[in-house]
Structures are given as C-alpha cells and as structure tokens.
PDB file of N, CA and C in Angstrom:
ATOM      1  N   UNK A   1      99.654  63.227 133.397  1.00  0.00           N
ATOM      2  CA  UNK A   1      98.681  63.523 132.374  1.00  0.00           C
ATOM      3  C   UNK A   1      99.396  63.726 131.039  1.00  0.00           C
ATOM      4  N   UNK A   2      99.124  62.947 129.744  1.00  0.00           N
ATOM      5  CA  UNK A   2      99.705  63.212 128.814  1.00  0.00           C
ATOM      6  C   UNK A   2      98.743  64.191 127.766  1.00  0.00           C
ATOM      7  N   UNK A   3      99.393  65.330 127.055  1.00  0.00           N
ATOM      8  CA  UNK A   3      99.122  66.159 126.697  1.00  0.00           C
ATOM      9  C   UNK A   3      99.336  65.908 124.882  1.00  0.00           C
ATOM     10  N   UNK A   4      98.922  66.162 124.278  1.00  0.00           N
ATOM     11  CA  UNK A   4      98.712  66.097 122.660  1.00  0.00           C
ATOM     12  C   UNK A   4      99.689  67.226 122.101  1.00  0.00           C
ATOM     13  N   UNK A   5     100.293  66.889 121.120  1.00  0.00           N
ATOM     14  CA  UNK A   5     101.090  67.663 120.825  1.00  0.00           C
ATOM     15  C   UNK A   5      99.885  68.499 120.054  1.00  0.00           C
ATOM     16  N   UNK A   6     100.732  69.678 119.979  1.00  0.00           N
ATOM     17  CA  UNK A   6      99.764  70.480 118.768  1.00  0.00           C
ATOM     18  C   UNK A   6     100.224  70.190 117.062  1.00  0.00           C
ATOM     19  N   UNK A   7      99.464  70.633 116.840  1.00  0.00           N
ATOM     20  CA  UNK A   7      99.271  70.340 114.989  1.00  0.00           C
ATOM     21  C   UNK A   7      99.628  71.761 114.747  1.00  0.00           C
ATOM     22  N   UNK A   8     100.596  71.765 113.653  1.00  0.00           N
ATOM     23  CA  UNK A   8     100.791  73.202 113.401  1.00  0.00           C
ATOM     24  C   UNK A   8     100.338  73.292 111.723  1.00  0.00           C
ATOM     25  N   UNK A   9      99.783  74.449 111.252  1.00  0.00           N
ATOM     26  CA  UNK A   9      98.725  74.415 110.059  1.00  0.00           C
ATOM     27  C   UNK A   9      99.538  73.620 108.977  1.00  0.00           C
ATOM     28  N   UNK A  10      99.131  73.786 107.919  1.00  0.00           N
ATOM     29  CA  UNK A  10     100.195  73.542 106.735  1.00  0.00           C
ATOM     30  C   UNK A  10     100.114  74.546 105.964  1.00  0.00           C
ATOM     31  N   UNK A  11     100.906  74.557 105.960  1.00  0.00           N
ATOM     32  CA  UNK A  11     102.001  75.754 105.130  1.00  0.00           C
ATOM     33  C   UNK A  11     101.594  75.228 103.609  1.00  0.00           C
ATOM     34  N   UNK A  12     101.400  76.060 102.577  1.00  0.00           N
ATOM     35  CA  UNK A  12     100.846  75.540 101.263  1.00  0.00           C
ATOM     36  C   UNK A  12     102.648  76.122 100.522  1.00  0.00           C
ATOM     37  N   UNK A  13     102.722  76.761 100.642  1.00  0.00           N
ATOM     38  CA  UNK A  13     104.057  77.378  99.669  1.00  0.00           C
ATOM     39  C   UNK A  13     105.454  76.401 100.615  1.00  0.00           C
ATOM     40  N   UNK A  14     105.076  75.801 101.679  1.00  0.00           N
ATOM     41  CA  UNK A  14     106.344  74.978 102.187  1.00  0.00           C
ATOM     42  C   UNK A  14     105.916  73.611 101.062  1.00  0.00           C
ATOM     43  N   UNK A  15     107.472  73.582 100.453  1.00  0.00           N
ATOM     44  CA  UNK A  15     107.429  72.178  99.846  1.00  0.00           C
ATOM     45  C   UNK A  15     108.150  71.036 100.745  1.00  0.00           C
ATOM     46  N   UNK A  16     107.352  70.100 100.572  1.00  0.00           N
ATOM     47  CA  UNK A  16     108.211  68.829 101.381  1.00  0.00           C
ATOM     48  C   UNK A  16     109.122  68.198 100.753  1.00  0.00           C
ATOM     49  N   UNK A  17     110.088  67.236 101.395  1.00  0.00           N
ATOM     50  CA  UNK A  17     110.686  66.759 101.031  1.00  0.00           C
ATOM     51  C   UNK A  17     110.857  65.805 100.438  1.00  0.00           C
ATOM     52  N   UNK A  18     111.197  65.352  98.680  1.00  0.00           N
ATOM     53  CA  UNK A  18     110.627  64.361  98.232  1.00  0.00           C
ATOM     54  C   UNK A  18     111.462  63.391  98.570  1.00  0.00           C
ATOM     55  N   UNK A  19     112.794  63.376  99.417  1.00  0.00           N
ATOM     56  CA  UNK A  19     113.462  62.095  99.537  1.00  0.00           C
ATOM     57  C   UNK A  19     113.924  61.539 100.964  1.00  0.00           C
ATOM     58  N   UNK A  20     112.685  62.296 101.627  1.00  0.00           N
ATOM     59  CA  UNK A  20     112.115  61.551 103.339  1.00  0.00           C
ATOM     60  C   UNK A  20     111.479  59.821 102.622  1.00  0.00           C
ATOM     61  N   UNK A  21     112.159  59.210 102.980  1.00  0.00           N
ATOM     62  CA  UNK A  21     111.784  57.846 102.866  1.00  0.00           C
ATOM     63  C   UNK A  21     111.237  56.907 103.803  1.00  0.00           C
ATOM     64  N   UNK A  22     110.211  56.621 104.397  1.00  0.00           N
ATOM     65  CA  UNK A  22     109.890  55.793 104.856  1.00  0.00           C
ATOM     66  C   UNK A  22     110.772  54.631 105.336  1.00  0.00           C
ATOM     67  N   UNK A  23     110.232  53.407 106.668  1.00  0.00           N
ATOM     68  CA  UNK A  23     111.223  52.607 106.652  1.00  0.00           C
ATOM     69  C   UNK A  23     110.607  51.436 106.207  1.00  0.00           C
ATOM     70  N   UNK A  24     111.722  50.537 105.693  1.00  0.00           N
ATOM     71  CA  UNK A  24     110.598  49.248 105.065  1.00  0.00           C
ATOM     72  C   UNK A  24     111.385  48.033 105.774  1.00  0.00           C
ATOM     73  N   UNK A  25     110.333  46.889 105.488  1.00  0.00           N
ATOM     74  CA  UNK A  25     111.070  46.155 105.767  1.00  0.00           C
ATOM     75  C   UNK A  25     112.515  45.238 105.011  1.00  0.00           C
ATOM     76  N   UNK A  26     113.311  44.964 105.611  1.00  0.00           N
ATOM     77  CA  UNK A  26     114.482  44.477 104.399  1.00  0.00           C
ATOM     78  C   UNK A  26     113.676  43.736 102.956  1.00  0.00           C
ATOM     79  N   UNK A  27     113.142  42.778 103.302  1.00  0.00           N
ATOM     80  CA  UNK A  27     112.009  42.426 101.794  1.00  0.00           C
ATOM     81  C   UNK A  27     112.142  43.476 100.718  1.00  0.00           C
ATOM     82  N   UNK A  28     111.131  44.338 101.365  1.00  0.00           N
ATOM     83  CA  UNK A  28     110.602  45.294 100.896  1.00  0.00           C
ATOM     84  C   UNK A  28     112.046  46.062 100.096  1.00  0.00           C
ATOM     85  N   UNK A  29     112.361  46.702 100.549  1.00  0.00           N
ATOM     86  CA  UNK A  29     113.765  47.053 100.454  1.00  0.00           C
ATOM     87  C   UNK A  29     114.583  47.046  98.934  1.00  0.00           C
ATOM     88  N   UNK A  30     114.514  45.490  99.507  1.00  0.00           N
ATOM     89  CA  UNK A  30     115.562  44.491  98.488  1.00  0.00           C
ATOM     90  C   UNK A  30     114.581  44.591  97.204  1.00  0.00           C
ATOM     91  N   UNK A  31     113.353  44.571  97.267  1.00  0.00           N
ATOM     92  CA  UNK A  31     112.184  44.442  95.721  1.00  0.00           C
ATOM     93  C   UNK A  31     112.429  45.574  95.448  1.00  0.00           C
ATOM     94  N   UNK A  32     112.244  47.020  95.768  1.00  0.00           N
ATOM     95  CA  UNK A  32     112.424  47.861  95.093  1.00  0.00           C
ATOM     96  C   UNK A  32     113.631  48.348  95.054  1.00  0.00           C
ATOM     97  N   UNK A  33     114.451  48.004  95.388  1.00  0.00           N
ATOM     98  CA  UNK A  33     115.971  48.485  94.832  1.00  0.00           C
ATOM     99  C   UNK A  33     116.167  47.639  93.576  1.00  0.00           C
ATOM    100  N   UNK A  34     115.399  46.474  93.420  1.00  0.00           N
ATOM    101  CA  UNK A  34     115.664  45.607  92.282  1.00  0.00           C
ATOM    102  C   UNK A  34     114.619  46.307  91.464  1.00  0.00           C
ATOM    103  N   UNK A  35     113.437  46.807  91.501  1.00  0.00           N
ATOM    104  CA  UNK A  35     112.539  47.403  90.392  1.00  0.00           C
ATOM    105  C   UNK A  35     113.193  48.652  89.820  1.00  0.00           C
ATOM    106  N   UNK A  36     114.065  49.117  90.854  1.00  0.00           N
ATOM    107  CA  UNK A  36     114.368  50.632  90.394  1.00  0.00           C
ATOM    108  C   UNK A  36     115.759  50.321  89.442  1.00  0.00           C
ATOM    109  N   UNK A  37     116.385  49.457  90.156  1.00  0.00           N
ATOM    110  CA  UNK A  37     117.436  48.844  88.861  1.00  0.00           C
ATOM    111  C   UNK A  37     116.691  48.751  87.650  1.00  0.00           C
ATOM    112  N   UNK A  38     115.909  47.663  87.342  1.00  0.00           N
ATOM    113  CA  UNK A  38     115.567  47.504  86.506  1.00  0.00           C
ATOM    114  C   UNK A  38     114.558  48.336  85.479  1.00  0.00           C
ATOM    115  N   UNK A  39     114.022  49.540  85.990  1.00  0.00           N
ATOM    116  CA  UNK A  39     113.309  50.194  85.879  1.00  0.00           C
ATOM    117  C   UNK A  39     114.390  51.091  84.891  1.00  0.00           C
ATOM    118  N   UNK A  40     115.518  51.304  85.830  1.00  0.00           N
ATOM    119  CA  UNK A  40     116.590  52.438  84.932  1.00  0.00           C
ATOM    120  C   UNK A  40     117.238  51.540  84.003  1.00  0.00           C
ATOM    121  N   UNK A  41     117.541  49.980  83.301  1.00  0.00           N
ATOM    122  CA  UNK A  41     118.066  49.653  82.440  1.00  0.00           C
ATOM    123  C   UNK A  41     117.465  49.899  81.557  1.00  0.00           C
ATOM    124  N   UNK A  42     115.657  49.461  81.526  1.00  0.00           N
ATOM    125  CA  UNK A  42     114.871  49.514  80.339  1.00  0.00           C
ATOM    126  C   UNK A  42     115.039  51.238  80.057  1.00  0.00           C
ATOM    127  N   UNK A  43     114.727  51.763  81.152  1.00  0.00           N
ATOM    128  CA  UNK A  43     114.763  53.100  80.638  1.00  0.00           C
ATOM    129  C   UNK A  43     115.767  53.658  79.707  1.00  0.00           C
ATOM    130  N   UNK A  44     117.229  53.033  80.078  1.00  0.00           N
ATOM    131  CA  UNK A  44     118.257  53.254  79.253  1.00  0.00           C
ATOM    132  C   UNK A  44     118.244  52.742  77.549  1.00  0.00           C
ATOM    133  N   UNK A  45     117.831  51.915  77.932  1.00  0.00           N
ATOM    134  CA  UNK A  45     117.398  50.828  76.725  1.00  0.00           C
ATOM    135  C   UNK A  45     116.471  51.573  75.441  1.00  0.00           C
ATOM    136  N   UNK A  46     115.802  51.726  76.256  1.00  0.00           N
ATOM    137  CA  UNK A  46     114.393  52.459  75.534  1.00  0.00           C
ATOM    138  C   UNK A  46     114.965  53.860  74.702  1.00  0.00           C
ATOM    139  N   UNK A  47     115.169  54.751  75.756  1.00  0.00           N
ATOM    140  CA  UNK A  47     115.671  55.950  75.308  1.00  0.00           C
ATOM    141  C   UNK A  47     116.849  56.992  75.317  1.00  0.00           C
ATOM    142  N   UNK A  48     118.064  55.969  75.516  1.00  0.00           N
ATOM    143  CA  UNK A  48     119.325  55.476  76.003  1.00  0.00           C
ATOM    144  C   UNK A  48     120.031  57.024  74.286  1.00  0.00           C
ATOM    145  N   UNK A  49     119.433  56.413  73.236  1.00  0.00           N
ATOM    146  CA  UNK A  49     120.118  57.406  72.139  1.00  0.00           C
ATOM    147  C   UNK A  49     119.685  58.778  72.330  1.00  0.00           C
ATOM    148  N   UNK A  50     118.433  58.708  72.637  1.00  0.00           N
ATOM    149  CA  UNK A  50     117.588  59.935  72.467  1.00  0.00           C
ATOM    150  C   UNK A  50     118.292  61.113  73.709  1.00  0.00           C
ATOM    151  N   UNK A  51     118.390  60.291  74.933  1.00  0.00           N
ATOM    152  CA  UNK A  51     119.518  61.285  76.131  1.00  0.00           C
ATOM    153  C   UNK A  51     120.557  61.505  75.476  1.00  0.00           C
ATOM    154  N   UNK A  52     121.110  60.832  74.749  1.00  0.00           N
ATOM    155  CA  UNK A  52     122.574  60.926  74.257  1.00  0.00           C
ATOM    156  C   UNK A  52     122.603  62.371  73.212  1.00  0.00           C
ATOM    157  N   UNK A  53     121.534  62.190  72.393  1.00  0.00           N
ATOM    158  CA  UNK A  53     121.802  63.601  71.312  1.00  0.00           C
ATOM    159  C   UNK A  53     120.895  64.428  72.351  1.00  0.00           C
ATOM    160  N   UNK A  54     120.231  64.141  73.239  1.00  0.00           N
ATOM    161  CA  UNK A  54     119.977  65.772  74.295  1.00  0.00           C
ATOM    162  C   UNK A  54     120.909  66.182  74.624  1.00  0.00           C
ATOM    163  N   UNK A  55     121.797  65.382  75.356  1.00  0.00           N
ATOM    164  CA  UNK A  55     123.307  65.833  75.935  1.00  0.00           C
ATOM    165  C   UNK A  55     124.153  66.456  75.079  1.00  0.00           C
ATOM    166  N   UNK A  56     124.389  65.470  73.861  1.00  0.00           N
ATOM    167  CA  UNK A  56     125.399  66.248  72.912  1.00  0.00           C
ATOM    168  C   UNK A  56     125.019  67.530  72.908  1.00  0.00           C
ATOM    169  N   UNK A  57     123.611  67.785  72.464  1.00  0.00           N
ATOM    170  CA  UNK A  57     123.273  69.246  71.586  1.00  0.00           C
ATOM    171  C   UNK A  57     123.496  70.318  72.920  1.00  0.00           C
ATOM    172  N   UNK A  58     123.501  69.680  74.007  1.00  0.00           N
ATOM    173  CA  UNK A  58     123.741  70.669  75.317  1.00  0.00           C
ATOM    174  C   UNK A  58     125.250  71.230  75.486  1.00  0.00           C
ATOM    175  N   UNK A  59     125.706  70.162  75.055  1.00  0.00           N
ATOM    176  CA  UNK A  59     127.131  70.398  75.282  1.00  0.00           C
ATOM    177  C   UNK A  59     128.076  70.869  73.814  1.00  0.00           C
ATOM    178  N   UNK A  60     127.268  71.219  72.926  1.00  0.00           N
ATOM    179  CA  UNK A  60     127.342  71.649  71.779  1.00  0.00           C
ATOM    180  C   UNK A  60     126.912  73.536  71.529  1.00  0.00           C
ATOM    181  N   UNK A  61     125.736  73.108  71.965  1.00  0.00           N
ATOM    182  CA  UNK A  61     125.278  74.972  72.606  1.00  0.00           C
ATOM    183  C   UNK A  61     126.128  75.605  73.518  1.00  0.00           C
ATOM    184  N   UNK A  62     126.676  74.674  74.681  1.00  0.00           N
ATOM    185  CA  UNK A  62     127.445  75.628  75.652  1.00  0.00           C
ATOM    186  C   UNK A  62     128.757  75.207  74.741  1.00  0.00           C
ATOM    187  N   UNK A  63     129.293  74.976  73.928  1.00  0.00           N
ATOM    188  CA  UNK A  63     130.452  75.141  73.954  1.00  0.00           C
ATOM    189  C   UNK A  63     130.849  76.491  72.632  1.00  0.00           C
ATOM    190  N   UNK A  64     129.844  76.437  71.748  1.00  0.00           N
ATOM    191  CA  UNK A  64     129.792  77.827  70.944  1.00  0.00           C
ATOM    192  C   UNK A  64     129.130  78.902  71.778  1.00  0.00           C
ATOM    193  N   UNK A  65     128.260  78.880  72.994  1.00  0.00           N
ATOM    194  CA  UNK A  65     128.051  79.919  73.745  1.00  0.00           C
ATOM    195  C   UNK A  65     129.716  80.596  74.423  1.00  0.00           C
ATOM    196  N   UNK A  66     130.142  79.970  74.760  1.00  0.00           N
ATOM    197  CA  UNK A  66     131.689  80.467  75.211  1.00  0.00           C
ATOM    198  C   UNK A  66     132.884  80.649  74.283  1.00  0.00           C
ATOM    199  N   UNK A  67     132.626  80.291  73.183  1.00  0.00           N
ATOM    200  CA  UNK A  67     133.529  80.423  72.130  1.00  0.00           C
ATOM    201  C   UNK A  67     134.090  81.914  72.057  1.00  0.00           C
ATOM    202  N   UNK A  68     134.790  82.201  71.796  1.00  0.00           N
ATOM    203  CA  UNK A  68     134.408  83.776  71.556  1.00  0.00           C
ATOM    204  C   UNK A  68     134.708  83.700  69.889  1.00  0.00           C
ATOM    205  N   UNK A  69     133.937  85.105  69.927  1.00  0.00           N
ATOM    206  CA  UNK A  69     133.627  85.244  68.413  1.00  0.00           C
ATOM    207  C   UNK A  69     134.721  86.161  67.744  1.00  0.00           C
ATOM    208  N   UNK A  70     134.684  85.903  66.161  1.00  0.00           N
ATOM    209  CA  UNK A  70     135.621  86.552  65.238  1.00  0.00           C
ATOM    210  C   UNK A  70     135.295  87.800  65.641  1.00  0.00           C
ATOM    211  N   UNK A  71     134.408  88.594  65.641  1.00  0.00           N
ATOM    212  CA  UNK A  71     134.264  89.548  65.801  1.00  0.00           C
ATOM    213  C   UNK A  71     135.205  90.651  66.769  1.00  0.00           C
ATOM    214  N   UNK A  72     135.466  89.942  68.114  1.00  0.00           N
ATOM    215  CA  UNK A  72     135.685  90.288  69.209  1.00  0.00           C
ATOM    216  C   UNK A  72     137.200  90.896  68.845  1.00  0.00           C
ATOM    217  N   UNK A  73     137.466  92.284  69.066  1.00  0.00           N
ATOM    218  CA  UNK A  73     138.523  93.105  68.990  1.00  0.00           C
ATOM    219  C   UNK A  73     139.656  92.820  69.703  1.00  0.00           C
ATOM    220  N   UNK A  74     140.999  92.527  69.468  1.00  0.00           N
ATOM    221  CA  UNK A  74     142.394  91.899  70.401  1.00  0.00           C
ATOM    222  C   UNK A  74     142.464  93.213  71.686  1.00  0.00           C
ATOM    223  N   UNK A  75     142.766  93.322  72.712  1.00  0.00           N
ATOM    224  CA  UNK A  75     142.868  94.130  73.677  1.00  0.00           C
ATOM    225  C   UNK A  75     144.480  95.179  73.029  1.00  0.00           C
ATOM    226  N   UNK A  76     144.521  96.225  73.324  1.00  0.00           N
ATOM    227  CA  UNK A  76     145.647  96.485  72.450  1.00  0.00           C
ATOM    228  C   UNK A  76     146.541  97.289  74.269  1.00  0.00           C
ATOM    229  N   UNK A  77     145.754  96.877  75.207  1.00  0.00           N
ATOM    230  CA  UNK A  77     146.344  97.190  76.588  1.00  0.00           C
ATOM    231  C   UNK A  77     147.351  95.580  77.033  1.00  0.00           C
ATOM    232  N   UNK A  78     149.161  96.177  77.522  1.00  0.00           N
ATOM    233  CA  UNK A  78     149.187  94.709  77.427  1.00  0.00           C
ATOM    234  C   UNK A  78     148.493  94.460  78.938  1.00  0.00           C
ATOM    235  N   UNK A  79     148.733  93.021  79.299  1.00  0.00           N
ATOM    236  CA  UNK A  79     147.974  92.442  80.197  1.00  0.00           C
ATOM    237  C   UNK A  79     148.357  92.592  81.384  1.00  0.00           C
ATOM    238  N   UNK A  80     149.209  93.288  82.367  1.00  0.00           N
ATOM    239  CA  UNK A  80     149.870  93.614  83.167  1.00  0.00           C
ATOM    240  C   UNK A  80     149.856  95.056  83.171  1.00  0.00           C
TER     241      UNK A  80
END
C-alpha cells in the first residue's frame, strides 16, 4: 500500500532559496546562458560608468572613514 507523503505547512518567515535551479534541457540551457551573457554586456554597456563612480565614491568613503584624523593625540605610552 503506498502511502502519501505529508505536506508540511509553509512557513511564511522561511525564505526559499533563490538559486535552487530547476533542470533544463541542454537547449534550454545553452539559450539562457547566452541571454544572461548578453543580458550582462548591455547591462555593462548601458550603465557600465554609472557602477564605476558608485564604486569609486564607496571606496572613497571607506577610505577617509579609516583615515585617522589630525586630531587624534600620538600615544605618549611606548608600544611594548
């Protein structure tokens, strides 16, 4: 006698996993590995400068966030 598995509820605060992938067929596959290529050149293309000064200004903020400042008093303990 085969028996049904049970269904267990869904969980609303469990998030799933967005990079459980399905299986396709090779076709399939091969088209969207080629859309997603191409998908990320234009994207680069398009807004390729605009990432570029996001990044800079990121890496511009963290690098005066760690700076240390004039302010900051010399330790007058030596280091040892």
């Amino acid at each position: 006698m085969l028996r049904a598995v049970p269904q267990r509820l869904a969980d609303m605060c469990e998030q799933p996993d967005p990079f459980v992938f399905p299986e396709l067929p090779d076709e399939a596959a091969a088209a969207l590995d080629q859309f997603l290529e191409d998908f990320y050149y234009q994207f680069q293309q398009r807004y390729g400068v605009q990432l570029y000064r996001w990044y800079r200004g990121l890496d511009e903020r963290d690098a005066r966030r760690h700076r240390p400042s004039s302010t900051t008093l010399p330790h007058r303990d030596p280091p040892f």
